[in-house]
Protein backbone atom coordinates (compact mmCIF):
# COMPACT_ATOMS: atom_id res chain seq x y z
CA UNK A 1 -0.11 -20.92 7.05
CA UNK A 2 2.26 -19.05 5.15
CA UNK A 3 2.05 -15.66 3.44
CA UNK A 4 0.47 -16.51 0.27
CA UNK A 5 -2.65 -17.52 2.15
CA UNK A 6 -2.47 -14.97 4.64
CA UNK A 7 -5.24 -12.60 5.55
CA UNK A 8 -5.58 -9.66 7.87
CA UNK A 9 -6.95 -11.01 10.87
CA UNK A 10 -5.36 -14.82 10.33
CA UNK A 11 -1.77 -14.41 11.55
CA UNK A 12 0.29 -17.15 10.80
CA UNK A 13 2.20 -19.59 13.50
CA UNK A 14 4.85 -17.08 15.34
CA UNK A 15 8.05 -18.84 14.89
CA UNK A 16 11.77 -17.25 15.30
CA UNK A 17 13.09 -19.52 12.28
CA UNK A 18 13.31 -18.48 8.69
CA UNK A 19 13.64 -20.21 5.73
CA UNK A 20 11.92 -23.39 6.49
CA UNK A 21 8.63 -23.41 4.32
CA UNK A 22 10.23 -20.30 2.32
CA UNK A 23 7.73 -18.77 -0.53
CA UNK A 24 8.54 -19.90 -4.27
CA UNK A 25 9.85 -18.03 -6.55
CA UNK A 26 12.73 -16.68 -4.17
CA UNK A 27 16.22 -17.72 -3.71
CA UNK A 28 17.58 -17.62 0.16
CA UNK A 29 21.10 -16.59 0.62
CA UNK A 30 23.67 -18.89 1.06
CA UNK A 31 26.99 -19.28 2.99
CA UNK A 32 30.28 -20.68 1.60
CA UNK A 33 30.57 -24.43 1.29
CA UNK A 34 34.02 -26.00 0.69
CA UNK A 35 32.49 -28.42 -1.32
CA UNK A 36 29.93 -26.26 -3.17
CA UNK A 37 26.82 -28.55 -2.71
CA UNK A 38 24.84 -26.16 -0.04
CA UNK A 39 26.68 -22.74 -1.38
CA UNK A 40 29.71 -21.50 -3.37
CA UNK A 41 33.26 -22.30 -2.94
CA UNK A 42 35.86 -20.08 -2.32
CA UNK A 43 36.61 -19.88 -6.17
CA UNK A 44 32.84 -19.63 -6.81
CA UNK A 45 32.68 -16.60 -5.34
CA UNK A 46 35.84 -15.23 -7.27
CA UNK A 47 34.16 -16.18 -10.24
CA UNK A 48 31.76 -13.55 -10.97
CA UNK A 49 29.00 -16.28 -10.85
CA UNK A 50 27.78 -14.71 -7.27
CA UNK A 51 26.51 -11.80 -5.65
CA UNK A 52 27.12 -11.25 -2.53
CA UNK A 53 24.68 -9.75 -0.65
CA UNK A 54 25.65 -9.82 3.31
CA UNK A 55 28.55 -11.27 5.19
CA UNK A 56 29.39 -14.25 3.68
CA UNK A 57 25.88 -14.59 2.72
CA UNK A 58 25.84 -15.22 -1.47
CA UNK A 59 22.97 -15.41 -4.24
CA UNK A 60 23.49 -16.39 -8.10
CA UNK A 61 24.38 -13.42 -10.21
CA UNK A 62 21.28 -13.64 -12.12
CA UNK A 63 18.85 -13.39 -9.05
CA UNK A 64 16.60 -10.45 -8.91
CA UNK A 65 17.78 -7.01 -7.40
CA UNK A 66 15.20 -5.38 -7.95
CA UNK A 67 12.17 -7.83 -6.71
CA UNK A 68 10.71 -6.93 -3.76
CA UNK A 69 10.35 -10.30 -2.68
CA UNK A 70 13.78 -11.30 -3.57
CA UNK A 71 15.28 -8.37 -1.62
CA UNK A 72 12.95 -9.39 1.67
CA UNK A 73 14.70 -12.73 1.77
CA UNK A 74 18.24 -11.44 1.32
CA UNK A 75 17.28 -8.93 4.33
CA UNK A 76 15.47 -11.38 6.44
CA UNK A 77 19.22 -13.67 5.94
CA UNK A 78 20.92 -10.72 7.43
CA UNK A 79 18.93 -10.39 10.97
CA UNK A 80 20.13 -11.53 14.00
CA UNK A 81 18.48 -14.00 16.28
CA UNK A 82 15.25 -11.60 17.44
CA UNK A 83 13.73 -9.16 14.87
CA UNK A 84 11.94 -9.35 11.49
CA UNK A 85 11.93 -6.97 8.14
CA UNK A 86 9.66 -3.92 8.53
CA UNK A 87 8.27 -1.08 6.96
CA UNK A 88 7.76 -1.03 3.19
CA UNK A 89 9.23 -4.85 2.91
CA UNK A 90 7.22 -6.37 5.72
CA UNK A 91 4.14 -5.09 4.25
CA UNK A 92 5.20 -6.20 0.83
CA UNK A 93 5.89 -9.54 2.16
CA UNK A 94 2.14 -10.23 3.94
CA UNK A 95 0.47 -9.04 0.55
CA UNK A 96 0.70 -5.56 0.10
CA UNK A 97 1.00 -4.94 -3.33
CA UNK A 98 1.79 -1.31 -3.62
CA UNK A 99 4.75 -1.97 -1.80
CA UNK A 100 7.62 -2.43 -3.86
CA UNK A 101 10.53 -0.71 -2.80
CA UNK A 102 11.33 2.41 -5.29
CA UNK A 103 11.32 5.81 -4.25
CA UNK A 104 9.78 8.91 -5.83
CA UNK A 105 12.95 9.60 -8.18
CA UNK A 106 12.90 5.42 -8.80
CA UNK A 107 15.57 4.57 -6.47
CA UNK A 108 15.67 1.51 -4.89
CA UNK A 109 14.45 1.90 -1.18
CA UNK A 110 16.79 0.17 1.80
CA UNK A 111 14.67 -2.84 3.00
CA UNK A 112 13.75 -2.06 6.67
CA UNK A 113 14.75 -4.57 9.61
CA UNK A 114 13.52 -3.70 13.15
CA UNK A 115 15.95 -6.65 15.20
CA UNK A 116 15.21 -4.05 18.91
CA UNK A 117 17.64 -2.85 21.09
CA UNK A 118 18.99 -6.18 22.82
CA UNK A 119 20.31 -7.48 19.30
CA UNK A 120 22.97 -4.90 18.07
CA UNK A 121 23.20 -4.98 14.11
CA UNK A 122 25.32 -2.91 12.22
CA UNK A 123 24.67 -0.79 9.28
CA UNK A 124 24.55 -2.32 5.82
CA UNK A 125 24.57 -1.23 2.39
CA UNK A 126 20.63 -2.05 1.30
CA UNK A 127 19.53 -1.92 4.66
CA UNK A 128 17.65 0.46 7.13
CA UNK A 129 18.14 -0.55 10.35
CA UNK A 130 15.85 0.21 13.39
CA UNK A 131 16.89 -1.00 17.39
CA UNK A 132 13.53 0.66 18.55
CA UNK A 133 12.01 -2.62 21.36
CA UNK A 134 9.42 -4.86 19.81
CA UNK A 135 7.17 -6.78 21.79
CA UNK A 136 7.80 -10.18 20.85
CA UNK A 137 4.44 -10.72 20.19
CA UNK A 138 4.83 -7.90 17.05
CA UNK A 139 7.55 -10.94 15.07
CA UNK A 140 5.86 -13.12 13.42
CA UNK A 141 6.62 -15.67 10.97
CA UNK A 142 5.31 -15.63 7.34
CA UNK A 143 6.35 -17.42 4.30
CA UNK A 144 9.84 -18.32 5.76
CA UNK A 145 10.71 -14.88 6.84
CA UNK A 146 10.59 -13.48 9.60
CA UNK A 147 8.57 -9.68 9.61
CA UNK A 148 7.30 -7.73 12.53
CA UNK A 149 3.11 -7.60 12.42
CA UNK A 150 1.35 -4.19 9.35
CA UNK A 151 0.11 -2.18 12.14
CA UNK A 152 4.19 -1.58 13.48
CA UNK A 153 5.08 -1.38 9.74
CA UNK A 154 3.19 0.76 8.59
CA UNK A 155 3.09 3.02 11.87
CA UNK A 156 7.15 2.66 10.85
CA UNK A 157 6.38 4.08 7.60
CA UNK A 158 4.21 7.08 8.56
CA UNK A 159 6.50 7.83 11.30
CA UNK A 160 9.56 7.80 9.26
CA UNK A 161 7.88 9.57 5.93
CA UNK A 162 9.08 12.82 4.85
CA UNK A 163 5.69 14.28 4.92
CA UNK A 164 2.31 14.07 6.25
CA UNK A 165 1.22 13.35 2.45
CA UNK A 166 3.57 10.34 2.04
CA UNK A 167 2.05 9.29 5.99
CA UNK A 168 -1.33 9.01 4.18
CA UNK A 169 -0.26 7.53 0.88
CA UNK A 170 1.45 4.44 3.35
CA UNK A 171 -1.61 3.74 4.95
CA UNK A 172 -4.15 4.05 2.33
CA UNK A 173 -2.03 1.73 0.17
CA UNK A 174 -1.98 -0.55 3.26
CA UNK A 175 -5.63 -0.54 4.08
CA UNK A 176 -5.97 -1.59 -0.12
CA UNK A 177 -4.84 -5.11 1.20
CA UNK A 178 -6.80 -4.91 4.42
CA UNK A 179 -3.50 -5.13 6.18
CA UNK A 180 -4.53 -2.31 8.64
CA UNK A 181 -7.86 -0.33 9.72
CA UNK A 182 -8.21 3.20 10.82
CA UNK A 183 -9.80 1.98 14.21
CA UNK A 184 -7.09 -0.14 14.66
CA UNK A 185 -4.38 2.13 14.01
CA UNK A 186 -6.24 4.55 16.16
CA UNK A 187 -6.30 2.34 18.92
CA UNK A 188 -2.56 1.25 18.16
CA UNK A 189 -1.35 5.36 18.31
CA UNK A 190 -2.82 5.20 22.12
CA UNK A 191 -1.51 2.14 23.22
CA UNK A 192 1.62 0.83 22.46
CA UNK A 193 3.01 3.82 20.19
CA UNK A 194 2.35 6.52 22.53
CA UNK A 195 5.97 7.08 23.52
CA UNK A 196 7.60 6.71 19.88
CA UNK A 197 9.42 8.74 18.03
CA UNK A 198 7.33 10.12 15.08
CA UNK A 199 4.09 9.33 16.84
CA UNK A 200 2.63 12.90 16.56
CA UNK A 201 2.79 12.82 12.91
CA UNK A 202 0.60 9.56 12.86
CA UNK A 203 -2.27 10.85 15.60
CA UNK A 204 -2.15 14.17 13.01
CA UNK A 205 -2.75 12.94 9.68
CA UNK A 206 -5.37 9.96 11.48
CA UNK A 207 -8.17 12.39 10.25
CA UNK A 208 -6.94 12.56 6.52
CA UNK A 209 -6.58 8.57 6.40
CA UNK A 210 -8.97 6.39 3.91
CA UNK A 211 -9.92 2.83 3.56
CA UNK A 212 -10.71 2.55 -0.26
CA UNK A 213 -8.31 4.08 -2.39
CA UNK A 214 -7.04 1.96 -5.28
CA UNK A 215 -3.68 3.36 -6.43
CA UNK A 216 -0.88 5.63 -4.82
CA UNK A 217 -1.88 8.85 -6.55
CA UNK A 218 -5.41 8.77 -5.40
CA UNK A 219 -4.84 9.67 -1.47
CA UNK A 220 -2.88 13.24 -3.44
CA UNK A 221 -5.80 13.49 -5.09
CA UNK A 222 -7.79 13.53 -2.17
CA UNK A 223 -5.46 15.42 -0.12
CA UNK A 224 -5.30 18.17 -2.44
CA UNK A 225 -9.13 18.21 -2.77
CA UNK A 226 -9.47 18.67 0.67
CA UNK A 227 -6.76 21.48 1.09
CA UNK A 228 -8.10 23.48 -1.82
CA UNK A 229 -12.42 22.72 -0.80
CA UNK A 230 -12.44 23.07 3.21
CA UNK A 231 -15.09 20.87 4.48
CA UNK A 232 -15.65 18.87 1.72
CA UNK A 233 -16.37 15.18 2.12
CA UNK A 234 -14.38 12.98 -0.65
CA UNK A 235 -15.49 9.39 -0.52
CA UNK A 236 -13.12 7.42 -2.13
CA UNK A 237 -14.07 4.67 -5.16
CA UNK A 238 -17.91 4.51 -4.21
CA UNK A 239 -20.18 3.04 -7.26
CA UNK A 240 -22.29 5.66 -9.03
CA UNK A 241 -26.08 4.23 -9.95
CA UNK A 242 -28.69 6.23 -11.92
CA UNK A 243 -32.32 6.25 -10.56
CA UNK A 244 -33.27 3.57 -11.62
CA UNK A 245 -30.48 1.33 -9.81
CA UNK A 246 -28.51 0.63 -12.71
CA UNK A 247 -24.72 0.97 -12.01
CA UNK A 248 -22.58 3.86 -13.97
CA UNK A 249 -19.08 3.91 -12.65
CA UNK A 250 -16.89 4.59 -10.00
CA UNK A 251 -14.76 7.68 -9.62
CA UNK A 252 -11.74 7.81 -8.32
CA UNK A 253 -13.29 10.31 -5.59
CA UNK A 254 -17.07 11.78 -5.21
CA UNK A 255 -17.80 14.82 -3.16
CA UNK A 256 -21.95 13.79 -2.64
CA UNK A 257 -22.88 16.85 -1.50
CA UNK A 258 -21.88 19.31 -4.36
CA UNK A 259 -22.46 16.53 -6.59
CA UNK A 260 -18.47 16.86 -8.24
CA UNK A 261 -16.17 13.67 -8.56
CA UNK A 262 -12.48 13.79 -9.48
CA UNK A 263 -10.16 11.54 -11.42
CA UNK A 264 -6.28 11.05 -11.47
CA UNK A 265 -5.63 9.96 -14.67
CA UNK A 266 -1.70 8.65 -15.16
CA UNK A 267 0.05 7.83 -18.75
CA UNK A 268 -1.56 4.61 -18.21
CA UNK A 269 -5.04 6.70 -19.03
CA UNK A 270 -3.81 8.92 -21.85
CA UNK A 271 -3.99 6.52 -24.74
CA UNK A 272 -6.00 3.69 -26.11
CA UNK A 273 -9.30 1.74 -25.19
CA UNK A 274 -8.44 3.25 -21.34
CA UNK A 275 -8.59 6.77 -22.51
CA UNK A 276 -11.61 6.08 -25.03
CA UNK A 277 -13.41 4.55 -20.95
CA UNK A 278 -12.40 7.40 -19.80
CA UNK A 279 -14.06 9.71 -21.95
CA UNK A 280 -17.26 7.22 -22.00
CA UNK A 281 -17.76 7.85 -18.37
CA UNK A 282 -17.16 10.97 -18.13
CA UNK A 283 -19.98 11.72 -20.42
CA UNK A 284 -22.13 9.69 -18.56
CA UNK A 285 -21.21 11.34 -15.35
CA UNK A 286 -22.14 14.96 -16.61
CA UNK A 287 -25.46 13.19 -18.50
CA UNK A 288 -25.96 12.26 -14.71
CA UNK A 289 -25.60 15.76 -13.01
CA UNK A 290 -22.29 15.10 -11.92
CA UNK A 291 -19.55 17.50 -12.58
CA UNK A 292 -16.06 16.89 -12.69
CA UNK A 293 -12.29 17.44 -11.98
CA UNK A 294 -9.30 15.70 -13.47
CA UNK A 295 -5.97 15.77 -11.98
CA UNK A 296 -2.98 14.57 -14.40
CA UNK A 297 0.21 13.53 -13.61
CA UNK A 298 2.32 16.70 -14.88
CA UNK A 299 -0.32 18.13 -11.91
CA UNK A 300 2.14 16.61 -8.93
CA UNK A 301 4.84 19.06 -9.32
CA UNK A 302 2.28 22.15 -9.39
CA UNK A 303 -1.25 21.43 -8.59
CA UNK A 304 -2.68 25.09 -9.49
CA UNK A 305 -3.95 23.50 -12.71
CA UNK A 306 -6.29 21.01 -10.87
CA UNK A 307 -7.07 23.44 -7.94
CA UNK A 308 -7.95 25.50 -10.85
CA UNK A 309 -10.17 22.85 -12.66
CA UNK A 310 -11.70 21.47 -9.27
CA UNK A 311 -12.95 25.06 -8.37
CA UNK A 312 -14.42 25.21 -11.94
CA UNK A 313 -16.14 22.08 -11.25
CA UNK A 314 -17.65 23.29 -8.43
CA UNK A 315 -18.92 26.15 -10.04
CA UNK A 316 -20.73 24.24 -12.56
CA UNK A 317 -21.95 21.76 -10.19
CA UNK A 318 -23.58 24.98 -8.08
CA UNK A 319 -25.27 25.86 -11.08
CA UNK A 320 -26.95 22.83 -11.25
CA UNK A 321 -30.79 22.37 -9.76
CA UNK A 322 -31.43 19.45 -7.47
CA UNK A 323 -33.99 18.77 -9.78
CA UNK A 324 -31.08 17.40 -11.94
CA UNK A 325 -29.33 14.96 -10.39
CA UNK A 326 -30.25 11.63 -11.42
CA UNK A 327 -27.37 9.87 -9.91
CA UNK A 328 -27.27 8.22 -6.16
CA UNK A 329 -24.45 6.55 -3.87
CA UNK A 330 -26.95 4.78 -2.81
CA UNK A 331 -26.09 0.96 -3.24
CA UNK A 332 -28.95 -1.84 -4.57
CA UNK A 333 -29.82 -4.52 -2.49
CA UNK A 334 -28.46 -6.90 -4.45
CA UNK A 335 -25.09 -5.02 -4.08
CA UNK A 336 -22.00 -6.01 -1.62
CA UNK A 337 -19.65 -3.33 0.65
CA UNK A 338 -16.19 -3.68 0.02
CA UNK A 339 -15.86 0.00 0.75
CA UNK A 340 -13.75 -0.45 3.93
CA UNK A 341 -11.50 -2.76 5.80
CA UNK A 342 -14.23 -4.32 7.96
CA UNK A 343 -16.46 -4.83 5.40
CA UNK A 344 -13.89 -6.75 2.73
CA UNK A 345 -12.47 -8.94 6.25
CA UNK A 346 -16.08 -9.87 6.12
CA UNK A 347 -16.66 -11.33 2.97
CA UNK A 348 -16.61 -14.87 2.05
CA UNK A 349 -13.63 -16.55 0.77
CA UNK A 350 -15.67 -16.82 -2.46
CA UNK A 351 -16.65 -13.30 -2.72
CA UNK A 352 -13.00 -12.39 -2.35
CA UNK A 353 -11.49 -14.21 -4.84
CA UNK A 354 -14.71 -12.81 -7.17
CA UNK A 355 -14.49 -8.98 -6.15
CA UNK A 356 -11.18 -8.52 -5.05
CA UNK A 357 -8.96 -10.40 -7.12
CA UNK A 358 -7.68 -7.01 -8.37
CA UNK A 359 -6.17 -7.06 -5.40
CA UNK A 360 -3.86 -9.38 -4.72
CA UNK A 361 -0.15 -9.86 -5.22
CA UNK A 362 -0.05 -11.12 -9.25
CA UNK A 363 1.64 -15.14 -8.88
């Protein structure tokens, strides 16, 4: 099984080799060959034809730098004989689309390798290194490369973050691919990560951490929401019906009680047929009895704006009689749960492919 049909839950056969059965679409490195048939010559790689990208380990000038994928593999050619790529990349490489390797000011991210404390590998340009002890049980073997299992990764990534936010943001984009659960992580923290470093910040954000959000920005949405409204209770993506059962929408986040939902709307959302949606539900929101907040993406760098708008919202939503909501969570019958990890593991392989194929990594 390799990583293109992998699913949390279905691990594929643990192996210590790479390469063999190695995804399309990617190009593993290779070594000098004096005769060029398996890998440059001498001259080849004088000639400006190569990239180098390890010790004596070469690609074709015009391969990818900047692919995710691509930059797994050249990683992954790099590790020693025990170990696998981590963090960020590892969960990239079992599905997670969010993952792709570019930091908050668009730099491109080291790719992390985790090779434990018994293989000794030096720092590399591209490369973030960790000798922390694996379980061998945690390496598996996926498309060809060798990665260490989501719940290390992206315990590696919360640790490791420079912020409880970010913490949050790695999991919840994690949990969008059903890589990890909450319980599972949870159970994780107390078991086999109790002694490392960075733990604490993982058992303190565990509270903060949510199944269903759809996009980076929407866990800062949340976040926020929650710092600025103590005690409120954001669900994340749930389906809006009227009365009558009929579905409306699905905001980005829904506080049920005060009856206000909340929206991060990026440049994708500013312009066109998305904006013109946009408005559309909205409307039909407030027609509803829902009020609502909008947070924009000049909000990031100062979110007094939003804070400001979301208390606003809640004002209007107070002034509201019960008598006027004619919205519910409440889900038809007819209608199926993807609203957490368990419940998309759960669903036929038909019902996947119809409901989530928004999903998965794009071929």
């Amino acid at each position: 099984m390799d990583s293109d049909s992998w699913t949390a839950g279905a691990w594929p056969a643990r192996g210590i080799g790479p390469r063999e059965g190695l995804r399309p679409g990617v190009r593993w490195p290779s070594r000098r060959d004096p005769l060029g048939v398996d890998g440059p010559t001498s001259w080849g790689t004088r000639s400006g034809r190569w990239r180098r990208c390890g010790d004596n380990l070469w690609v074709p000038v015009g391969t990818d730098v900047v692919d995710p994928a691509q930059r797994v593999v050249e990683a992954a050619a790099q590790i020693p004989g025990y170990g696998g790529v981590t963090g960020w990349a590892g969960l990239s490489w079992l599905g997670g689309v969010w993952f792709v390797g570019i930091g908050r000011g668009g730099e491109l991210l080291p790719v992390p390798v985790a090779v434990s404390s018994g293989n000794r590998m030096r720092p590399r340009a591209g490369l973030a290194v960790s000798q922390e002890v694996i379980a061998p049980r945690y390496v598996l073997r996926a498309g060809g490369v060798r990665v260490i299992e989501p719940l290390w990764s992206v315990a590696y990534e919360m640790r490791g973050a420079p912020d409880d936010e970010a913490a949050v943001v790695a999991f919840d984009l994690a949990a969008f691919n059903d890589l990890v659960s909450i319980e599972e992580l949870a159970a994780y923290v107390d078991s086999d990560l109790v002694a490392r470093r960075g733990v604490e910040r993982v058992r303190r954000v565990l509270h903060l951490l949510d199944e269903n959000s759809w996009s980076p920005k929407e866990p800062v949405l949340r976040l926020t929401w929650q710092e600025e409204v103590p005690g409120a209770h954001v669900l994340m993506n749930r389906p809006v019906f009227d009365l009558d059962g009929r579905f409306v929408g699905t905001p980005d986040g829904v506080d049920p009680e005060a009856g206000v939902y909340g929206m991060y709307d990026g440049a994708l959302h500013l312009v066109g047929k998305v904006r013109q949606v946009d408005v559309e539900k909205e409307a039909a929101y407030r027609a509803l009895g829902l009020e609502g907040a909008t947070m924009m993406a000049g909000d990031l760098a100062d979110r007094s704006a939003f804070e400001r708008r979301l208390r606003e919202a809640y004002a209007r939503a107070e002034r509201r009689p019960a008598s006027a909501r004619r919205w519910t969570l409440e889900t038809p019958s007819w209608w199926l749960d993807t609203t957490t990890v368990a419940a998309r593991r759960a669903l036929s392989s038909y019902d996947r492919s119809r409901l989530l194929a928004h999903r998965q990594r794009v071929a």
